[in-house]
C-alpha atoms as a PDB file:
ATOM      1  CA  UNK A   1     -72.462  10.714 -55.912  1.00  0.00           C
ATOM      2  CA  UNK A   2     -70.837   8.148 -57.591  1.00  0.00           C
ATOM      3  CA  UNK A   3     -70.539   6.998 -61.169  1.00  0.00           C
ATOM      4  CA  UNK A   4     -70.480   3.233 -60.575  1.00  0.00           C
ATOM      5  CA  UNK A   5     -73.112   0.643 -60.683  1.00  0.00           C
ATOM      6  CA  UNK A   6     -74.487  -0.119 -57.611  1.00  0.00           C
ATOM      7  CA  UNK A   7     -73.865  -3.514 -57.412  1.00  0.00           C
ATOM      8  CA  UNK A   8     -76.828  -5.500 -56.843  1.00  0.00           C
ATOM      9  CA  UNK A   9     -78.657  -8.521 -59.228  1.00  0.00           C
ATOM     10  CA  UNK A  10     -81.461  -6.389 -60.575  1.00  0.00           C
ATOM     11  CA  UNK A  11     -78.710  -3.713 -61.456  1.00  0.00           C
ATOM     12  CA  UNK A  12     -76.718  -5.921 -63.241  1.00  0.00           C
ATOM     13  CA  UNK A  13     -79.476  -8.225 -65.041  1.00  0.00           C
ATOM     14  CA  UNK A  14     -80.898  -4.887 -66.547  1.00  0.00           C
ATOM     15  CA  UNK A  15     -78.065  -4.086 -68.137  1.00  0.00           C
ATOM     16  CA  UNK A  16     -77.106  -7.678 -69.167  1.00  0.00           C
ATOM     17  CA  UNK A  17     -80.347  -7.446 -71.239  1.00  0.00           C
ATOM     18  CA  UNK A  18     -79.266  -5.151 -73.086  1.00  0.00           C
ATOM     19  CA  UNK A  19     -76.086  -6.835 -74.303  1.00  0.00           C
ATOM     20  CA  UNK A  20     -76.249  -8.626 -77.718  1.00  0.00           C
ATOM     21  CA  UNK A  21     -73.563 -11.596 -78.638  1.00  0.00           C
ATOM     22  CA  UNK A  22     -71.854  -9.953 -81.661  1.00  0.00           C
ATOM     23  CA  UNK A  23     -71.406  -6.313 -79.733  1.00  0.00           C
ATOM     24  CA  UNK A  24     -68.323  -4.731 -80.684  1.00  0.00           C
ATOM     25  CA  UNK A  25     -66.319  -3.320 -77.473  1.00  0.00           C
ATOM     26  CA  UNK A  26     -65.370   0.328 -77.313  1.00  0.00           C
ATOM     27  CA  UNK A  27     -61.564  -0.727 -76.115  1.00  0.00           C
ATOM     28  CA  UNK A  28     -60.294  -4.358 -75.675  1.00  0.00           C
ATOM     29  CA  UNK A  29     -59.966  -7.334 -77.490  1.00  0.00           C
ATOM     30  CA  UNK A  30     -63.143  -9.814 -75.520  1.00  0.00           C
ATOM     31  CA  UNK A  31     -65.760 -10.020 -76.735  1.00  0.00           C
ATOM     32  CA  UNK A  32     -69.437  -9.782 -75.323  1.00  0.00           C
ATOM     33  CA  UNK A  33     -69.191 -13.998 -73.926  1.00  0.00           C
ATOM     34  CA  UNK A  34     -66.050 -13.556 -72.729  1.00  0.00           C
ATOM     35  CA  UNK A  35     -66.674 -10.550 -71.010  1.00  0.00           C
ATOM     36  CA  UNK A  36     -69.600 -11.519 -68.909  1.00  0.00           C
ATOM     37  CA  UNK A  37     -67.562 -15.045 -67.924  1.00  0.00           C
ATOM     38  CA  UNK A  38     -64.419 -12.416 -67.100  1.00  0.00           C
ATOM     39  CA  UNK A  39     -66.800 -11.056 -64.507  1.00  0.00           C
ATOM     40  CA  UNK A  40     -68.266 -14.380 -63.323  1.00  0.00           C
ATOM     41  CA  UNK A  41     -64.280 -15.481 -62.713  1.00  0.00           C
ATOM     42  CA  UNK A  42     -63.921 -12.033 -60.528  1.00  0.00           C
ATOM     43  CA  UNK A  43     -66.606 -13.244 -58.183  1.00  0.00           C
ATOM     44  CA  UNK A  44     -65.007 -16.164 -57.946  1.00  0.00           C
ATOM     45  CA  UNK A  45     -62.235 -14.826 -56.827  1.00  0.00           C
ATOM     46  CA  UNK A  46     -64.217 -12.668 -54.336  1.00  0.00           C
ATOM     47  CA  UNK A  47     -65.035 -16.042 -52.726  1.00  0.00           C
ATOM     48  CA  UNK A  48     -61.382 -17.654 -53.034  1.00  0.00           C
ATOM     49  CA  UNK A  49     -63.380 -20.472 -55.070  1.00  0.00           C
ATOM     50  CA  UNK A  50     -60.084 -19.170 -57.469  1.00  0.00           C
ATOM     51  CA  UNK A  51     -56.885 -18.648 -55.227  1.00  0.00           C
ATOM     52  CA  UNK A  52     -55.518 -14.969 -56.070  1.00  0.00           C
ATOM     53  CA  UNK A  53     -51.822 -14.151 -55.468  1.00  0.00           C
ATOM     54  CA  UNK A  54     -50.761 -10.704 -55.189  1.00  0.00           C
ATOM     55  CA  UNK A  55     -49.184  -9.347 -58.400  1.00  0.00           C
ATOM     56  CA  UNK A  56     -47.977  -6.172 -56.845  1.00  0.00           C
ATOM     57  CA  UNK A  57     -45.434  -5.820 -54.130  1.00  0.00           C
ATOM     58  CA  UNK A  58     -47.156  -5.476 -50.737  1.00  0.00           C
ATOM     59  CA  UNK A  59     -45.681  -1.934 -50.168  1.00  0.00           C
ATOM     60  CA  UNK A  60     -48.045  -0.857 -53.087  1.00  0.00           C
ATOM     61  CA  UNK A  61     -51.252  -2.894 -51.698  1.00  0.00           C
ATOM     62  CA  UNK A  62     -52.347   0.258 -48.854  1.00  0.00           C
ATOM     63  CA  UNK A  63     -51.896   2.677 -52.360  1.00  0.00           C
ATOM     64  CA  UNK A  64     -54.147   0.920 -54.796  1.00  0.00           C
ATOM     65  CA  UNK A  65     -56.732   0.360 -52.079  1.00  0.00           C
ATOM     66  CA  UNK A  66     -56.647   3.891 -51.949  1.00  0.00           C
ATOM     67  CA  UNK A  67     -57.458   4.391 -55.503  1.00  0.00           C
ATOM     68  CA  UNK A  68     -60.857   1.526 -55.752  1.00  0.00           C
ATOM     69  CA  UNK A  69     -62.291   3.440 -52.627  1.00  0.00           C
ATOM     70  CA  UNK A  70     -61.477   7.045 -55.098  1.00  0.00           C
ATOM     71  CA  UNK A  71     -64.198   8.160 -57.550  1.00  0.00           C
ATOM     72  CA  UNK A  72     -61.436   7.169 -60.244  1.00  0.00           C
ATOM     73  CA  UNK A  73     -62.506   4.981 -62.571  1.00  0.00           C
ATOM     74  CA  UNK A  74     -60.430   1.717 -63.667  1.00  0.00           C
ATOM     75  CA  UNK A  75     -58.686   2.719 -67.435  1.00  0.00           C
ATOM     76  CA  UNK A  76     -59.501   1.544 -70.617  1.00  0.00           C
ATOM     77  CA  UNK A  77     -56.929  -0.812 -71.744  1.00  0.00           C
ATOM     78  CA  UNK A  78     -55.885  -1.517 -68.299  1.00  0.00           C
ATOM     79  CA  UNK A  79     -54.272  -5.053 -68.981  1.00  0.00           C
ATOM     80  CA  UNK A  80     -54.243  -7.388 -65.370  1.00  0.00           C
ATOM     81  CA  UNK A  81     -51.080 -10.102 -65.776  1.00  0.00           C
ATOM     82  CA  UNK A  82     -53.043 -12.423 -64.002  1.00  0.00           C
ATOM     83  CA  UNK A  83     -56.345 -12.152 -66.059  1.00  0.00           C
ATOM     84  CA  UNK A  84     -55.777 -13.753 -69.356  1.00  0.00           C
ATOM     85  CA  UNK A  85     -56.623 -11.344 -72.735  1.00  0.00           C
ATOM     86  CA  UNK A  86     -58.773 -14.116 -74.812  1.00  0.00           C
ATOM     87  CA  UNK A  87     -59.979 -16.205 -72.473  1.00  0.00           C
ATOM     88  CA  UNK A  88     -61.424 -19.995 -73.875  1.00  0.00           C
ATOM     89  CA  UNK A  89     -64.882 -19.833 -74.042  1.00  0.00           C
ATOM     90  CA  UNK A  90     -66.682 -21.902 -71.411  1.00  0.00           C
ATOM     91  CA  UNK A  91     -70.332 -21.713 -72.066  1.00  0.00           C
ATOM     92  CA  UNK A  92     -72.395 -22.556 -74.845  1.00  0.00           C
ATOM     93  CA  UNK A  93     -73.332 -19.039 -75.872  1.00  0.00           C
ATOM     94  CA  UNK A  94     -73.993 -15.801 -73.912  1.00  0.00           C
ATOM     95  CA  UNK A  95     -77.384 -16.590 -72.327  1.00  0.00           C
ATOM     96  CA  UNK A  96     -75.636 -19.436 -70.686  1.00  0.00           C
ATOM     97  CA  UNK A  97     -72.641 -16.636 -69.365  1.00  0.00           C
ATOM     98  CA  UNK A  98     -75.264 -14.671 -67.744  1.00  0.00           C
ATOM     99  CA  UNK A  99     -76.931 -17.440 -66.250  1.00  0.00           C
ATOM    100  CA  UNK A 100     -73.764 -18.538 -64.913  1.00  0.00           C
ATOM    101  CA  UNK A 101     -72.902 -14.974 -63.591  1.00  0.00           C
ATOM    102  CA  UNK A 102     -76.268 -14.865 -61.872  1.00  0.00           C
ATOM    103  CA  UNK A 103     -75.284 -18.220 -59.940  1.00  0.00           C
ATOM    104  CA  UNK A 104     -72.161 -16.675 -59.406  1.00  0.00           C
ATOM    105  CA  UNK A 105     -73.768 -13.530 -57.710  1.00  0.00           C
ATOM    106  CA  UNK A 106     -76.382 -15.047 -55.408  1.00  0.00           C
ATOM    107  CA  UNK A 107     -73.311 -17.471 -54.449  1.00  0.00           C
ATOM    108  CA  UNK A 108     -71.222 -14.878 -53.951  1.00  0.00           C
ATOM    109  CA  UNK A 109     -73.908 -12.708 -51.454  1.00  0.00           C
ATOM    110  CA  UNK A 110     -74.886 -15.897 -49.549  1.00  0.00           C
ATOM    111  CA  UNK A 111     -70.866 -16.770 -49.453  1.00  0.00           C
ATOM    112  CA  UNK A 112     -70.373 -13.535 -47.302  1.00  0.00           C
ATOM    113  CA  UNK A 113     -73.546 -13.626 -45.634  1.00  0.00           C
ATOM    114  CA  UNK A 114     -72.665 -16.979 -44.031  1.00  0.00           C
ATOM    115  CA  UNK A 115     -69.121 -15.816 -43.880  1.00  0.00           C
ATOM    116  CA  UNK A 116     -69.265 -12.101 -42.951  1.00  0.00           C
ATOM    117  CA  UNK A 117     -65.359 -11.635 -41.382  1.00  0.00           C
ATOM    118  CA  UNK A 118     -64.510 -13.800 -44.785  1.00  0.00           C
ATOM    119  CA  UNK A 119     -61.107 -11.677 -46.829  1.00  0.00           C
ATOM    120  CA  UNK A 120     -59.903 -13.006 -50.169  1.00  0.00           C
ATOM    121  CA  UNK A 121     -57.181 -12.206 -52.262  1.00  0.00           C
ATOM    122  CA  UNK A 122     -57.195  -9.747 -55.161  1.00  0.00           C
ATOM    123  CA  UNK A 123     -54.080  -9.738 -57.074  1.00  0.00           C
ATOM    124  CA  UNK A 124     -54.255  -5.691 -56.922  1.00  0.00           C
ATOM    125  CA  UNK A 125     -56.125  -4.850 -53.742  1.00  0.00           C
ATOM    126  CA  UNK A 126     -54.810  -8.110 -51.359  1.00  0.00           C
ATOM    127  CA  UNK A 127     -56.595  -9.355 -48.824  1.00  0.00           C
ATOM    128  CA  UNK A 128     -60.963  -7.853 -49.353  1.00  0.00           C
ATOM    129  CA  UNK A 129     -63.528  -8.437 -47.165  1.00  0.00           C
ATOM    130  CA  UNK A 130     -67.286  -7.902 -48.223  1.00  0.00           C
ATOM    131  CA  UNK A 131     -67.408  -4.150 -48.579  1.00  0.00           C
ATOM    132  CA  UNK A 132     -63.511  -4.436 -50.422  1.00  0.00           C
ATOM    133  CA  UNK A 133     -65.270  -7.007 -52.750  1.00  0.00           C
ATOM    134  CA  UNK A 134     -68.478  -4.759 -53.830  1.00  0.00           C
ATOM    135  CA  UNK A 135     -66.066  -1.798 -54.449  1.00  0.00           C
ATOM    136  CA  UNK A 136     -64.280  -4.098 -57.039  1.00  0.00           C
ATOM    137  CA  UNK A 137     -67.281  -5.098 -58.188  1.00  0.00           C
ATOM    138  CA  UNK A 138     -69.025  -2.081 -58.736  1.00  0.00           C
ATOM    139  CA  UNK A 139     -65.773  -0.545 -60.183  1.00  0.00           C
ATOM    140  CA  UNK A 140     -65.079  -4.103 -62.691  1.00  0.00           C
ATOM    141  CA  UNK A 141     -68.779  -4.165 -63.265  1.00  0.00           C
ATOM    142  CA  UNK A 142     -69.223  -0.440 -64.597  1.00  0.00           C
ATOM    143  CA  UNK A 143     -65.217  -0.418 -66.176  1.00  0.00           C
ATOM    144  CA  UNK A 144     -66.769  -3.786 -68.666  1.00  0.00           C
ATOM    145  CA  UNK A 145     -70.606  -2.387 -68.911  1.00  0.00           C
ATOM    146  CA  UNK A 146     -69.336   0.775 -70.222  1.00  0.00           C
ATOM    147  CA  UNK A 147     -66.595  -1.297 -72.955  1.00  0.00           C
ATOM    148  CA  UNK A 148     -70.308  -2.593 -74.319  1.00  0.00           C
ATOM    149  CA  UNK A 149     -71.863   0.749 -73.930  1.00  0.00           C
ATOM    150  CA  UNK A 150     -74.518  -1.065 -71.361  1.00  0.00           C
END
């Protein structure tokens, strides 16, 4: 049995709820805006609405995809290169994140379910079709809920 969210809207929405704006992280330097619009930019990504390049070299892709399909769960103060540490604030406050996340979530199901032999690039991971894509997800989903303590 796994550990991770299960990565669906009603999953994620309940535990948005519970997320206030001044909520101190348990690791990391984002706070509780930036956080959900870090996750709104990951399914964008998962669409290729933003154009990943692979940080890694490509001997090390077949490895790490190896690890997001383990039971292991992403570290702490894992820092990504190609995610930036404190992002610009986009939205107006947090509701407005986690509206824009739940756009970014039906988009992102209707993208694959329109486009089912779709693959995008993660910068880890390379080239993810649907089922790649949820694994990040539900990994990057439950690595940030738990930094609030959702």
């Amino acid at each position: 049995m796994s550990d991770f969210l299960s990565p669906d809207l009603e999953t994620l929405l309940g535990k948005l709820n519970g997320l206030i704006p001044d909520a101190s992280p348990a690791w990391g330097s984002m706070n509780a805006q930036q956080m959900v619009e870090h996750l709104s930019n990951s399914l964008d990504l998962s669409m290729g609405v933003i154009q990943g390049k692979l940080s890694i070299p490509e001997e090390k892709v077949e490895s790490a995809v190896t690890y997001l399909f383990s039971e292991k769960p992403f570290p702490q103060d894992f820092k990504a290169n190609y995610a930036p540490e404190n992002p610009t604030l986009r939205n107006e406050n947090l509701d407005d994140a986690i509206d824009e996340l739940t756009m970014k979530w039906i988009a992102f199901e209707e993208h694959y379910e329109e486009n089912n032999v779709s693959k995008n690039m993660h910068p880890v991971y390379g080239m993810l079709d649907f089922e790649g894509w949820m694994r990040v997800h539900s990994k990057h989903f439950t690595h940030h809920f738990l930094q609030f303590n959702l």
